[in-house]
N, C-alpha and C. Protein backbone atom coordinates (compact mmCIF):
# COMPACT_ATOMS: atom_id res chain seq x y z
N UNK A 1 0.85 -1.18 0.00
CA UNK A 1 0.00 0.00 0.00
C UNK A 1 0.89 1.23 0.00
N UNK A 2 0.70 2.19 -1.33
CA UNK A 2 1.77 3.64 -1.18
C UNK A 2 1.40 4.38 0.23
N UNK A 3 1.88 5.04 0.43
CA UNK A 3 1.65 5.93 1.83
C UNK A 3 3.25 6.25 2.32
N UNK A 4 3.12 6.98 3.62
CA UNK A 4 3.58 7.33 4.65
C UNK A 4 3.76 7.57 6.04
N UNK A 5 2.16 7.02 6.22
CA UNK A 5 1.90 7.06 7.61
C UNK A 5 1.77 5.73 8.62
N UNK A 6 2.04 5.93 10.08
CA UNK A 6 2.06 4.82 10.46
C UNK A 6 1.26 4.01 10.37
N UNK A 7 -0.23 3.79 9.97
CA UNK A 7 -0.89 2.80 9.65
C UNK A 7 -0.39 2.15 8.57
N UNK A 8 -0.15 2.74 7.63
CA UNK A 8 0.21 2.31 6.16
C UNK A 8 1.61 1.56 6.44
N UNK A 9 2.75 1.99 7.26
CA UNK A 9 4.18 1.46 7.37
C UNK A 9 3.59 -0.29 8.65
N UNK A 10 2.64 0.12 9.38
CA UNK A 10 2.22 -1.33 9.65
C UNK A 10 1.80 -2.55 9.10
N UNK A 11 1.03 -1.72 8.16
CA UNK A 11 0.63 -2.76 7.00
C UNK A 11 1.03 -3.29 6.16
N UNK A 12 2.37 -2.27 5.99
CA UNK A 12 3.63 -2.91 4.73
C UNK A 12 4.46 -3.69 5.66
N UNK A 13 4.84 -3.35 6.98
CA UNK A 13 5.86 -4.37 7.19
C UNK A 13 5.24 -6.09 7.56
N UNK A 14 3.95 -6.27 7.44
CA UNK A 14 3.34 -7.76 8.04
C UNK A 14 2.37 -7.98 7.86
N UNK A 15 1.89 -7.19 6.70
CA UNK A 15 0.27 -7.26 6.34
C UNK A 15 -1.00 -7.53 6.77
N UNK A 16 -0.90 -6.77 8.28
CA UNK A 16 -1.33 -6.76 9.36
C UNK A 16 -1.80 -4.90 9.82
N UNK A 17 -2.65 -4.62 10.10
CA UNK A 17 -3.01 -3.20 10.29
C UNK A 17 -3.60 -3.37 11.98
N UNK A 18 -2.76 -3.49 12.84
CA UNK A 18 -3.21 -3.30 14.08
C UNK A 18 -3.68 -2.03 14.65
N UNK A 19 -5.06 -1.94 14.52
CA UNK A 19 -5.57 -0.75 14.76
C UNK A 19 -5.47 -0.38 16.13
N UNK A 20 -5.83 -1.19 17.18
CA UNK A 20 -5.73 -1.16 18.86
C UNK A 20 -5.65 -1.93 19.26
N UNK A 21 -4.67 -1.89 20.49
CA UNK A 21 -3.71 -2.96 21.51
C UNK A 21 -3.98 -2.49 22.73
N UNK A 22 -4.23 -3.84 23.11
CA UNK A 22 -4.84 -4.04 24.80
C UNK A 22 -3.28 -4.69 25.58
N UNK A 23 -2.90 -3.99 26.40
CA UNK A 23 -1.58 -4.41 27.44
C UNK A 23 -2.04 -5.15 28.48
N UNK A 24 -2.09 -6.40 28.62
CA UNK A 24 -2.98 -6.49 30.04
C UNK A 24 -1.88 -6.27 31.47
N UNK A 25 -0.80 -6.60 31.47
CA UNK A 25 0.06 -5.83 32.61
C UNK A 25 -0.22 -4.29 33.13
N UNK A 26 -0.36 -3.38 32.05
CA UNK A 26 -0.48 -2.39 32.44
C UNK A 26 -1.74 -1.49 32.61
N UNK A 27 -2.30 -2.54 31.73
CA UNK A 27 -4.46 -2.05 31.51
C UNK A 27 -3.98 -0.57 31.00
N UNK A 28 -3.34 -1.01 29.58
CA UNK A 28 -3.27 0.17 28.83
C UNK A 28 -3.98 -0.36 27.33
N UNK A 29 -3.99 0.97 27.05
CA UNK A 29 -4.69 0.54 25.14
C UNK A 29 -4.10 1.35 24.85
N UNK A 30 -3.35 0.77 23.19
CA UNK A 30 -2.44 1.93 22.57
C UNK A 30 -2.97 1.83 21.06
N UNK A 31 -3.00 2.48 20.06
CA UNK A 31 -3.71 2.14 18.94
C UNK A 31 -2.64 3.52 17.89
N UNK A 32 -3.43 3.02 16.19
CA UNK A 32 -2.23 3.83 15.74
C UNK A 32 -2.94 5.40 15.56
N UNK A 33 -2.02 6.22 15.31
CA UNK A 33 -2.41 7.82 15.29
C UNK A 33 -2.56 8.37 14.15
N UNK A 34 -3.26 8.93 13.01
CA UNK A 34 -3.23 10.15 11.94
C UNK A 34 -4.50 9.19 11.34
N UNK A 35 -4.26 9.30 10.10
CA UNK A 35 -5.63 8.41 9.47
C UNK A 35 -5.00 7.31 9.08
N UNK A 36 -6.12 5.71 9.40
CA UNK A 36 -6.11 4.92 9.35
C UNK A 36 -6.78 4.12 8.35
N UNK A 37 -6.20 4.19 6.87
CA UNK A 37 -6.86 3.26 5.58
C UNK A 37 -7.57 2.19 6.09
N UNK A 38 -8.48 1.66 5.50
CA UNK A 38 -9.52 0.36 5.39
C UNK A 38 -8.67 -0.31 4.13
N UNK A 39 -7.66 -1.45 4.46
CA UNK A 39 -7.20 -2.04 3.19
C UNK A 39 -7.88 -2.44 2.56
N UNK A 40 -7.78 -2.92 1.13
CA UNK A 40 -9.03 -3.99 0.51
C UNK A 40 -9.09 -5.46 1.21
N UNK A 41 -7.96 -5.93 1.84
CA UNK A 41 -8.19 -7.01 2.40
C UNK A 41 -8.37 -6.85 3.87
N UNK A 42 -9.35 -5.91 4.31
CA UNK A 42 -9.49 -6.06 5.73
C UNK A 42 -10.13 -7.26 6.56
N UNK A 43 -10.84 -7.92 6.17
CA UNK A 43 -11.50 -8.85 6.50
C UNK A 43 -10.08 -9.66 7.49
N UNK A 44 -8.60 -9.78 6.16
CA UNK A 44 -7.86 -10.50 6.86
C UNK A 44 -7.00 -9.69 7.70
N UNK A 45 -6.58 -8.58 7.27
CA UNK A 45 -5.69 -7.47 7.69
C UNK A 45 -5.71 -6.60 8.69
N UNK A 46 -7.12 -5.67 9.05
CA UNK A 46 -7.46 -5.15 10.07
C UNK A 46 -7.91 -5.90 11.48
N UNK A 47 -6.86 -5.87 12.23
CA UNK A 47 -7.10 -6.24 13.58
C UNK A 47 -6.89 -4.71 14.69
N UNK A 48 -7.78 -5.07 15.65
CA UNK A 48 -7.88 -4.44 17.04
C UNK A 48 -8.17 -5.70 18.07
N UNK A 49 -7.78 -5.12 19.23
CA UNK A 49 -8.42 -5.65 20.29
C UNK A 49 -9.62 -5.27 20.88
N UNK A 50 -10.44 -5.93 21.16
CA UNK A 50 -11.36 -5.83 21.79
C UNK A 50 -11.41 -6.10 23.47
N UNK A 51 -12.12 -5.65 24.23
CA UNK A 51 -11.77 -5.34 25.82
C UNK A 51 -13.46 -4.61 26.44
N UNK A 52 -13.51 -5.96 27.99
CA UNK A 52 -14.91 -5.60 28.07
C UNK A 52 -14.28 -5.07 29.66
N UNK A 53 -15.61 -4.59 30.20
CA UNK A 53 -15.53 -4.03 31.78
C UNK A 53 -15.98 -5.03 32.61
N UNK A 54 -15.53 -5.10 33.46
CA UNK A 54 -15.75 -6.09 34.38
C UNK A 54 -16.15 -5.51 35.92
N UNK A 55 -16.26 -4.48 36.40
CA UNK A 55 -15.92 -3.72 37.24
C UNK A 55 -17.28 -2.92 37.78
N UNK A 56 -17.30 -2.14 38.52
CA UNK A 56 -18.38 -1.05 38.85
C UNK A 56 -18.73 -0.29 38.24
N UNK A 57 -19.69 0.11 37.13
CA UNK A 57 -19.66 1.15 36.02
C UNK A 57 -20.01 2.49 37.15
N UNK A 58 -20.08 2.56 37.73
CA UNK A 58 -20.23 3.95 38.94
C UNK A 58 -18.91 4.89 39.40
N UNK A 59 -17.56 3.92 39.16
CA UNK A 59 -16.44 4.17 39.51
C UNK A 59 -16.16 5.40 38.78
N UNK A 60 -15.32 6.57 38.95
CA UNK A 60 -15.08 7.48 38.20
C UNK A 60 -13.96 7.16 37.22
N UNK A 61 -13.90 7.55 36.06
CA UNK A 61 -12.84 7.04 34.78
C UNK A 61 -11.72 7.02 35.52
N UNK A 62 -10.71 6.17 35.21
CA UNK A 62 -9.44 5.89 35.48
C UNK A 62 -9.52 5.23 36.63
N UNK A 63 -10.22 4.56 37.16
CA UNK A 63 -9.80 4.29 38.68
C UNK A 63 -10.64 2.44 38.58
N UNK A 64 -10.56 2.22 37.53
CA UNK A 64 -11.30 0.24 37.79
C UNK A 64 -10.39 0.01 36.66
N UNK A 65 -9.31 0.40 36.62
CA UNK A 65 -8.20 0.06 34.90
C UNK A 65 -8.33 -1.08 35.01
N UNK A 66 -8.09 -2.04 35.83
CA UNK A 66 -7.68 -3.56 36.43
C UNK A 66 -8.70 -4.06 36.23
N UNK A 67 -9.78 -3.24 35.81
CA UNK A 67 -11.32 -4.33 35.45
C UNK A 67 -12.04 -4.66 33.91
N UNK A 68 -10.54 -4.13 33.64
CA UNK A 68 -10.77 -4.10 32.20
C UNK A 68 -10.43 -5.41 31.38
N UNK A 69 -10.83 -6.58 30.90
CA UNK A 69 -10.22 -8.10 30.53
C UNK A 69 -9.96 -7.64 28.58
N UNK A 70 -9.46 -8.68 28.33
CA UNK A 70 -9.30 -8.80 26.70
C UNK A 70 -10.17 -9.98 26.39
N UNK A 71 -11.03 -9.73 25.13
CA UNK A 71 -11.93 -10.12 24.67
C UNK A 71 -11.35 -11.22 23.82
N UNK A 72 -11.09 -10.25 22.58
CA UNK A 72 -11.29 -11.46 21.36
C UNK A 72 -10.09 -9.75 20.61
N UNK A 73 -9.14 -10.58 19.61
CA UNK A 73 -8.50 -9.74 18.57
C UNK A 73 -8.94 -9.42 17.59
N UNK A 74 -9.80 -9.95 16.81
CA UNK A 74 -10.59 -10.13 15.10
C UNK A 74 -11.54 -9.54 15.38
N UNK A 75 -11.82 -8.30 14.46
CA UNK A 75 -12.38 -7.39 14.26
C UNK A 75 -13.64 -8.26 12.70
N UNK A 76 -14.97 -8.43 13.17
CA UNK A 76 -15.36 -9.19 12.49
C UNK A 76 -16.67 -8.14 12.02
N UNK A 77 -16.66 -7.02 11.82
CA UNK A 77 -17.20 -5.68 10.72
C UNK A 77 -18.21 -5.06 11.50
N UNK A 78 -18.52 -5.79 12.50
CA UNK A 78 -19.53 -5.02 13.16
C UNK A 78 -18.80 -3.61 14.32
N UNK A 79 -17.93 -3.64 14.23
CA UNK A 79 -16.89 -2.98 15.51
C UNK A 79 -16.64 -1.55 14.26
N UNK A 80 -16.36 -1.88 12.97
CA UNK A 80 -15.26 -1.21 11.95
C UNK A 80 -16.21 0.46 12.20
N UNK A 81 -15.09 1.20 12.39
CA UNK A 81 -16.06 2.96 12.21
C UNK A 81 -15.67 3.18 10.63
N UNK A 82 -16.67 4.33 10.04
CA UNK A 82 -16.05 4.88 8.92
C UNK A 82 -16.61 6.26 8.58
N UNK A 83 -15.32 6.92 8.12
CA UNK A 83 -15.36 8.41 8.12
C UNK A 83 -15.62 9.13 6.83
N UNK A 84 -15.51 10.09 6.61
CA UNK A 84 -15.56 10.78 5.45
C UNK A 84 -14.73 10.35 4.31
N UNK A 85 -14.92 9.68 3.26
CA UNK A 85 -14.29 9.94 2.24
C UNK A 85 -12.82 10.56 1.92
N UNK A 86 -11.54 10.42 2.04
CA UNK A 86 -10.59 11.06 1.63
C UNK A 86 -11.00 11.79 0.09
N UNK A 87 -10.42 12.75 -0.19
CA UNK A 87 -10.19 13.49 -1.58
C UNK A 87 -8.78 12.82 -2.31
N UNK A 88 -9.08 13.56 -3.26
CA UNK A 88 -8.13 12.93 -4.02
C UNK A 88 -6.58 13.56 -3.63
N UNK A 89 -6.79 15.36 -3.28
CA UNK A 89 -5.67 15.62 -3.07
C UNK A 89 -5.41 15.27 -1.41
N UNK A 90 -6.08 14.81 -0.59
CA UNK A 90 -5.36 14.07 -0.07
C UNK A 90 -4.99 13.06 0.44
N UNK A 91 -5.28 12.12 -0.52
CA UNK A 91 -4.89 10.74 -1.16
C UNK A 91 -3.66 11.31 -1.73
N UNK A 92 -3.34 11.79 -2.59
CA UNK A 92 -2.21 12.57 -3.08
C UNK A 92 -1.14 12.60 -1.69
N UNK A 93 -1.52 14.20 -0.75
CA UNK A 93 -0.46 14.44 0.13
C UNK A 93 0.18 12.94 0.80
N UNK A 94 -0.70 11.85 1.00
CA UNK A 94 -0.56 11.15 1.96
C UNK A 94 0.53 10.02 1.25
N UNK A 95 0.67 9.95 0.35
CA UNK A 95 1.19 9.30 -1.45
C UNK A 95 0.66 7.79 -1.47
N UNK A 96 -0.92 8.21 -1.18
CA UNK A 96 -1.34 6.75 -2.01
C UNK A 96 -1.31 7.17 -3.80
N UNK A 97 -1.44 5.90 -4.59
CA UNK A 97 -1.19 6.05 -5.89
C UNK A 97 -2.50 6.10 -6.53
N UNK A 98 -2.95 7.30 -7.17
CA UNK A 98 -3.95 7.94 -7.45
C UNK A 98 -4.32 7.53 -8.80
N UNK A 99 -3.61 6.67 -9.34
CA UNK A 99 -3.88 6.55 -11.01
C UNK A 99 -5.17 5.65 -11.19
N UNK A 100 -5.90 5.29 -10.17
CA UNK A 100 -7.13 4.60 -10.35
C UNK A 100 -8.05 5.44 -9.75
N UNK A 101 -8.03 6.69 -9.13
CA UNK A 101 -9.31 7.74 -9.09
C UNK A 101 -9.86 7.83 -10.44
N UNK A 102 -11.27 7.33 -10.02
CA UNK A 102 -12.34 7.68 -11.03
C UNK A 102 -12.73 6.19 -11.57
N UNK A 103 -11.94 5.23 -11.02
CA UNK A 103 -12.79 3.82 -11.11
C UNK A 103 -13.46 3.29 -10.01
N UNK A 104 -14.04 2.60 -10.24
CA UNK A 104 -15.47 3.00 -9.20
C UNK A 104 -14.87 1.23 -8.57
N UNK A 105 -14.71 1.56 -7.18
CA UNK A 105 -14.80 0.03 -6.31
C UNK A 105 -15.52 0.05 -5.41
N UNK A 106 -15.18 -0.98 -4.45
CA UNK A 106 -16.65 -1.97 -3.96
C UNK A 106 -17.71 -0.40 -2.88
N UNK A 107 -16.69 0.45 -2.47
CA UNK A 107 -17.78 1.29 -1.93
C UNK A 107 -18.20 2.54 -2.33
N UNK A 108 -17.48 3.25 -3.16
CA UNK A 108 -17.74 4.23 -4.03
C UNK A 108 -16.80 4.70 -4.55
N UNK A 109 -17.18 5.56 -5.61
CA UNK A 109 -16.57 6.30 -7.18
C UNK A 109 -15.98 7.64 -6.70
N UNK A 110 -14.97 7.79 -6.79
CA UNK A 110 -14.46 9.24 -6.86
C UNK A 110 -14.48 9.35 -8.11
N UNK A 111 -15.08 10.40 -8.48
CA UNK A 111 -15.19 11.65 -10.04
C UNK A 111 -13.73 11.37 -10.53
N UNK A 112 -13.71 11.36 -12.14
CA UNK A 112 -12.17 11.83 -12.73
C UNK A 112 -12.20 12.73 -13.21
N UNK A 113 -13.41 13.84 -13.56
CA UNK A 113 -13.54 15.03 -14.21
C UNK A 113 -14.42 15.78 -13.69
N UNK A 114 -14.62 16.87 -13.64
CA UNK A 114 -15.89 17.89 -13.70
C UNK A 114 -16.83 17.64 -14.34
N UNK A 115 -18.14 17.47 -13.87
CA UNK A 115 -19.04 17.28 -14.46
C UNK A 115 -20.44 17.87 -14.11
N UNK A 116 -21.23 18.41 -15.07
CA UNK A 116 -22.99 19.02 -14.94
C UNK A 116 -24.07 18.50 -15.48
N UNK A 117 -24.66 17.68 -15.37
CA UNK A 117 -25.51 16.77 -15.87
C UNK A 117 -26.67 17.38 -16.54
N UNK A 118 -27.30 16.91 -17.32
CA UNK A 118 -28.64 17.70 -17.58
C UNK A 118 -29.79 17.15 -16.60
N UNK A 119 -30.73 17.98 -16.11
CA UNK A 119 -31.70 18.06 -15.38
C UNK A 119 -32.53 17.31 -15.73
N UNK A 120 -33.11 16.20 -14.68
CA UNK A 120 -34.60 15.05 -15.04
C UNK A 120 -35.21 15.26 -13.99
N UNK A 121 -36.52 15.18 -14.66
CA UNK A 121 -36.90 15.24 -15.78
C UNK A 121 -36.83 16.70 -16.32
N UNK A 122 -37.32 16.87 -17.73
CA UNK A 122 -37.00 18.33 -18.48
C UNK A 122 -37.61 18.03 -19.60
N UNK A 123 -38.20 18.48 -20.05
CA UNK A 123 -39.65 19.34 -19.06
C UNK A 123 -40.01 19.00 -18.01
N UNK A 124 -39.95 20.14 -16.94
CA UNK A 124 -40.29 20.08 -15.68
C UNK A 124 -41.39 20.84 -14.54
N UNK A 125 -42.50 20.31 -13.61
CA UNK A 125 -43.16 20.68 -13.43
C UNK A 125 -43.22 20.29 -12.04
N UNK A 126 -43.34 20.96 -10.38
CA UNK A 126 -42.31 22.23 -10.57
C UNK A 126 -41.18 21.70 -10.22
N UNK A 127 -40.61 20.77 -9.80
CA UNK A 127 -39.46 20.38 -9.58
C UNK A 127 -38.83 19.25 -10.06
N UNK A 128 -37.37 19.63 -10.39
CA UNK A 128 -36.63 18.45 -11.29
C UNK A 128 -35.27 18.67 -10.34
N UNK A 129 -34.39 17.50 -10.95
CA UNK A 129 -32.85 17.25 -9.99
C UNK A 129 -31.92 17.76 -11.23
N UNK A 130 -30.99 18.02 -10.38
CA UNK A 130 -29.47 18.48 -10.74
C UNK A 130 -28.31 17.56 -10.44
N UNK A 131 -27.84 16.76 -11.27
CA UNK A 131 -26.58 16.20 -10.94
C UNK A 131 -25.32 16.72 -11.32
N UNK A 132 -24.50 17.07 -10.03
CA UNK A 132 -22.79 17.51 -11.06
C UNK A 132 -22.02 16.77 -9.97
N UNK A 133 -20.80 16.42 -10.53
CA UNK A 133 -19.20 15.74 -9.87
C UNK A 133 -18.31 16.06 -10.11
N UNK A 134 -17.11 16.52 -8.63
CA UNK A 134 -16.27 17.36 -8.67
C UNK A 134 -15.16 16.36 -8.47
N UNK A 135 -14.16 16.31 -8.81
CA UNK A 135 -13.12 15.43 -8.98
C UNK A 135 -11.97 15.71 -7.33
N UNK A 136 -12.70 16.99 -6.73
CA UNK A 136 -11.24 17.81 -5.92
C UNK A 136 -12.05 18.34 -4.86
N UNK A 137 -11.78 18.46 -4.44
CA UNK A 137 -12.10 19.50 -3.20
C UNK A 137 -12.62 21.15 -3.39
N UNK A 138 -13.78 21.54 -4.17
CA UNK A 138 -14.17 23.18 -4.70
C UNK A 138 -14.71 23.45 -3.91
N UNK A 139 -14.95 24.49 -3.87
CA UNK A 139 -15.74 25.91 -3.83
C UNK A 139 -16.72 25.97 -4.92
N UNK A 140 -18.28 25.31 -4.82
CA UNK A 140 -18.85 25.14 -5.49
C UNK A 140 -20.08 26.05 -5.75
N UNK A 141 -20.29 26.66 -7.20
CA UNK A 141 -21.79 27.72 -7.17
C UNK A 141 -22.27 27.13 -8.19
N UNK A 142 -23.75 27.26 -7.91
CA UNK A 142 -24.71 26.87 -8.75
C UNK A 142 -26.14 27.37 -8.58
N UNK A 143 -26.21 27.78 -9.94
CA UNK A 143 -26.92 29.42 -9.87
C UNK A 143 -28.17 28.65 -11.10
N UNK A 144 -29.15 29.79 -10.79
CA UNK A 144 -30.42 29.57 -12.23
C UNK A 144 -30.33 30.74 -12.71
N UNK A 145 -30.71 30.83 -14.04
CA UNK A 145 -31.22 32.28 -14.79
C UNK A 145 -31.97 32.25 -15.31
N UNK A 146 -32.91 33.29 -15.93
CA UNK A 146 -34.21 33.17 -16.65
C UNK A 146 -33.44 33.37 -18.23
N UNK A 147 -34.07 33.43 -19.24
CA UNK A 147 -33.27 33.42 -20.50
C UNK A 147 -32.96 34.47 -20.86
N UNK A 148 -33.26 35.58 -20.22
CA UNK A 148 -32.39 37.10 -20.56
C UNK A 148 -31.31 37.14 -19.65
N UNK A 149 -31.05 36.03 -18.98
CA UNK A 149 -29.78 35.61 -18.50
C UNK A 149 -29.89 36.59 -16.82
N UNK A 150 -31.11 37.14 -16.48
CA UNK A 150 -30.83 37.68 -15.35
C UNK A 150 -30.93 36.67 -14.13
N UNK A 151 -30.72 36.57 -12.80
CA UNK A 151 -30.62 36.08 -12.14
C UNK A 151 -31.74 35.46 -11.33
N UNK A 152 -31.37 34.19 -11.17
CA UNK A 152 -33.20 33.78 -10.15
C UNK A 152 -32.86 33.46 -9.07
N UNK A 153 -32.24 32.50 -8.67
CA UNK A 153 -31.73 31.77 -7.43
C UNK A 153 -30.46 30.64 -7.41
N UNK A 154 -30.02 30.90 -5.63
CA UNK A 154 -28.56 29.86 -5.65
C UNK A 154 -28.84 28.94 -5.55
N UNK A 155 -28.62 27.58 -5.61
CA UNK A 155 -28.86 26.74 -5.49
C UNK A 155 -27.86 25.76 -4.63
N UNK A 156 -26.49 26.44 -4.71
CA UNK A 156 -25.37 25.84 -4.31
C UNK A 156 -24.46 26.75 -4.08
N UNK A 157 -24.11 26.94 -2.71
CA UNK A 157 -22.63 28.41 -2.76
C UNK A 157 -21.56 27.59 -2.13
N UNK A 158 -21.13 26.71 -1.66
CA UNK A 158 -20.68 26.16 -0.43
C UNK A 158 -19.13 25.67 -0.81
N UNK A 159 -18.22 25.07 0.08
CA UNK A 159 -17.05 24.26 -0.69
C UNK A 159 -17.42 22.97 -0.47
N UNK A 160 -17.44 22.07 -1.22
CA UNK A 160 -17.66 20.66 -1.44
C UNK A 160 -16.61 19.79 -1.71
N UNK A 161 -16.61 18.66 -0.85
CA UNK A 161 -15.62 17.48 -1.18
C UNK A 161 -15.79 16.68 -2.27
N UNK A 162 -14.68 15.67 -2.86
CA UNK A 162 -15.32 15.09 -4.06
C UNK A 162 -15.88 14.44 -4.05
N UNK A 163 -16.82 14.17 -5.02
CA UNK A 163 -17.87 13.21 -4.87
C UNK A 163 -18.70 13.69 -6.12
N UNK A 164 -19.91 13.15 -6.28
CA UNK A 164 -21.26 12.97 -6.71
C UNK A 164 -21.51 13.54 -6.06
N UNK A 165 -23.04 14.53 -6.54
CA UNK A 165 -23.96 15.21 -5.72
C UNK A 165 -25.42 15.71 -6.62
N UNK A 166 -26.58 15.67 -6.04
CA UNK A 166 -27.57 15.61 -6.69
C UNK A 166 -28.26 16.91 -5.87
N UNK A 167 -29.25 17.86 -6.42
CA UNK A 167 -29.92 18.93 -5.51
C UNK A 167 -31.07 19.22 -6.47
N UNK A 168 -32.05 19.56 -5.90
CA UNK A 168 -33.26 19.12 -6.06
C UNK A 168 -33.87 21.17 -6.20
N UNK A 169 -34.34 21.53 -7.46
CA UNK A 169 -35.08 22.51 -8.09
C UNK A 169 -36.05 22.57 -8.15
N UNK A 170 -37.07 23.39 -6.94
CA UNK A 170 -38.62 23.81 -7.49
C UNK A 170 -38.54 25.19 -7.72
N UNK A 171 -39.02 25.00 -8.39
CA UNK A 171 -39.55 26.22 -9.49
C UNK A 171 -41.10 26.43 -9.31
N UNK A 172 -41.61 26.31 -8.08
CA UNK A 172 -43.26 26.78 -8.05
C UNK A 172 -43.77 27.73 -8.23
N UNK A 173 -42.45 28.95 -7.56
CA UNK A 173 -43.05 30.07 -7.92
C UNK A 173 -42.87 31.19 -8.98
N UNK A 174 -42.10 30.17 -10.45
CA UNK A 174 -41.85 31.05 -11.40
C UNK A 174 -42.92 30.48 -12.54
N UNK A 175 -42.84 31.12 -13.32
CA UNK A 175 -43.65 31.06 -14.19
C UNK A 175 -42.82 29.85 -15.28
N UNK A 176 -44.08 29.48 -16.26
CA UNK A 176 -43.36 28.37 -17.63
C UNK A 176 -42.41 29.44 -18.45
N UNK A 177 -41.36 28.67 -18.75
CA UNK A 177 -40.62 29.15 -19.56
C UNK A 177 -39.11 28.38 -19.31
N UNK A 178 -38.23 28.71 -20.33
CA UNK A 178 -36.95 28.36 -20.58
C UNK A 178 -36.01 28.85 -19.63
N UNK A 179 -35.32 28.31 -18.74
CA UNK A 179 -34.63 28.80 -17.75
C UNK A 179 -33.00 27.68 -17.86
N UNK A 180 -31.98 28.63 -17.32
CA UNK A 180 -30.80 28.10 -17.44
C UNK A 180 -30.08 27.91 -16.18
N UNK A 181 -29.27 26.80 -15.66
CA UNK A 181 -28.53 26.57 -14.24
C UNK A 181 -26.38 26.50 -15.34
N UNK A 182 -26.21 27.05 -14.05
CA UNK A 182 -24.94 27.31 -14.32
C UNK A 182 -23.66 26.70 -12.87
N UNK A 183 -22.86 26.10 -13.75
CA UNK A 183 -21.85 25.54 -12.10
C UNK A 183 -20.94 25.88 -12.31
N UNK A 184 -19.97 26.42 -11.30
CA UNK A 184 -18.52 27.59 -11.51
C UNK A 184 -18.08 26.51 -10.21
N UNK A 185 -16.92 25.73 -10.39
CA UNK A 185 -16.26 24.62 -9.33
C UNK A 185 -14.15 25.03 -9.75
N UNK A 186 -13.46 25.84 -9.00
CA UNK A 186 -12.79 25.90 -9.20
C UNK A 186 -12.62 26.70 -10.76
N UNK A 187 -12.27 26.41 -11.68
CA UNK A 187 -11.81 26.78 -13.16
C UNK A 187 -12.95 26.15 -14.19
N UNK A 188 -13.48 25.39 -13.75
CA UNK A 188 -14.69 24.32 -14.25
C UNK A 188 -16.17 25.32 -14.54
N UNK A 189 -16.48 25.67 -15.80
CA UNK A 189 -17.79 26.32 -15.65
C UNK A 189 -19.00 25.34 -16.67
N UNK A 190 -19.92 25.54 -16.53
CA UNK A 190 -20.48 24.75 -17.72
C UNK A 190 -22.24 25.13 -17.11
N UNK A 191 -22.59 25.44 -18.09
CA UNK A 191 -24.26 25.90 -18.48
C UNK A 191 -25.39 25.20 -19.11
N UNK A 192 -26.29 25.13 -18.73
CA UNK A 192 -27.07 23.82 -19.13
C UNK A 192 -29.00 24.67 -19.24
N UNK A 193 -29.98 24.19 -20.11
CA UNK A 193 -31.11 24.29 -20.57
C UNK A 193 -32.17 23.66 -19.75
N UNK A 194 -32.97 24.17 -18.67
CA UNK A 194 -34.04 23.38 -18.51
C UNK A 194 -35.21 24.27 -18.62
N UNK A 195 -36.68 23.48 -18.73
CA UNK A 195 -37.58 24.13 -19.49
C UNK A 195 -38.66 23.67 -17.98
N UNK A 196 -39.39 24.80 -17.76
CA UNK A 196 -40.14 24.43 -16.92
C UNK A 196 -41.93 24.58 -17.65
N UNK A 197 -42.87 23.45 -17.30
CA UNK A 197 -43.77 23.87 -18.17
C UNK A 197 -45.27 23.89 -17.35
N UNK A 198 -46.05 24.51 -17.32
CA UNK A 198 -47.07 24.48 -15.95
C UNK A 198 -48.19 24.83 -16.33
């Protein structure tokens, strides 16, 4: 696995990702620090310890350490947490090898391009969806106009991680007619036709 961090240097030296360690001499738990990849082979790879209480749950923290036993090591998916999505750039900083962003595996697709979808349905009555995908980490706007190009509403101002993203357009209180949505993501612009009809 490319990387640099200590999860990743655990996993290269024994193909083993010990997420958390139970000491029983010292009734300590030590586990690894920064972000911690989900290999593709976790099933075999990701281990923690597991550790139950045995003790007075009334006791104030730190003071029943000694009542703490070790369970079981195999982390069998019901235990596993999972966080946000890394980006690509930092998948990058971290130097995993990025040349497969934008192929889609077993849990989801990171974007390989900018993208603005056309609006479904279209013709629309009063509300239709918007799909666009940002490959990076933007600063994303997404705006409507009426066809003299003046302004109607935002739809999207925010910075967005990469991904897919879908947002949802009613138009109840404008009238039928030809109306245009526009997405400005970094350097990325692109303008698109939807027709509302009522």
């Amino acid at each position: 696995m490319g990387g640099t961090n200590e999860a990743i240097a655990d996993y290269n030296d024994d193909g083993i990702m010990q997420f958390g360690s139970w000491n029983s001499s010292d009734s300590t738990l030590s586990w690894l620090h920064g972000i911690v990849p989900l290999p593709a082979d976790y099933l075999r790879s990701f281990k923690m310890d597991f550790i139950q209480f045995d003790g007075d749950w009334s006791s104030p923290p730190g003071t029943d350490n000694k009542n703490w036993t070790f369970v079981k090591g195999e982390a069998d998916g019901f235990q596993l947490f999972f966080g946000t999505p890394l980006t690509v750039d930092q998948m990058e900083a971290l130097g995993f090898d990025i040349t497969l962003v934008g192929v889609e595996d077993e849990t989801n697709t990171i974007p390989s391009e900018y993208n603005l979808e056309q609006n479904y349905p279209n013709p629309f009555n009063p509300s239709t969806t918007i799909k666009f995908s940002i490959p990076e980490n933007s600063t994303v706007e997404l705006t409507v106009y009426n066809q003299l190009g003046e302004f109607i509403q935002t739809l999207v101002n925010e910075e967005k991680s990469a991904g897919s993203y879908e947002i949802t357009f009613n138009a109840q209180n404008l009238s039928s007619g030809v109306y245009f949505y526009q997405i400005k993501a970094n350097n990325f612009v692109s303008t698109k036709k939807l027709v509302l009809l009522k």
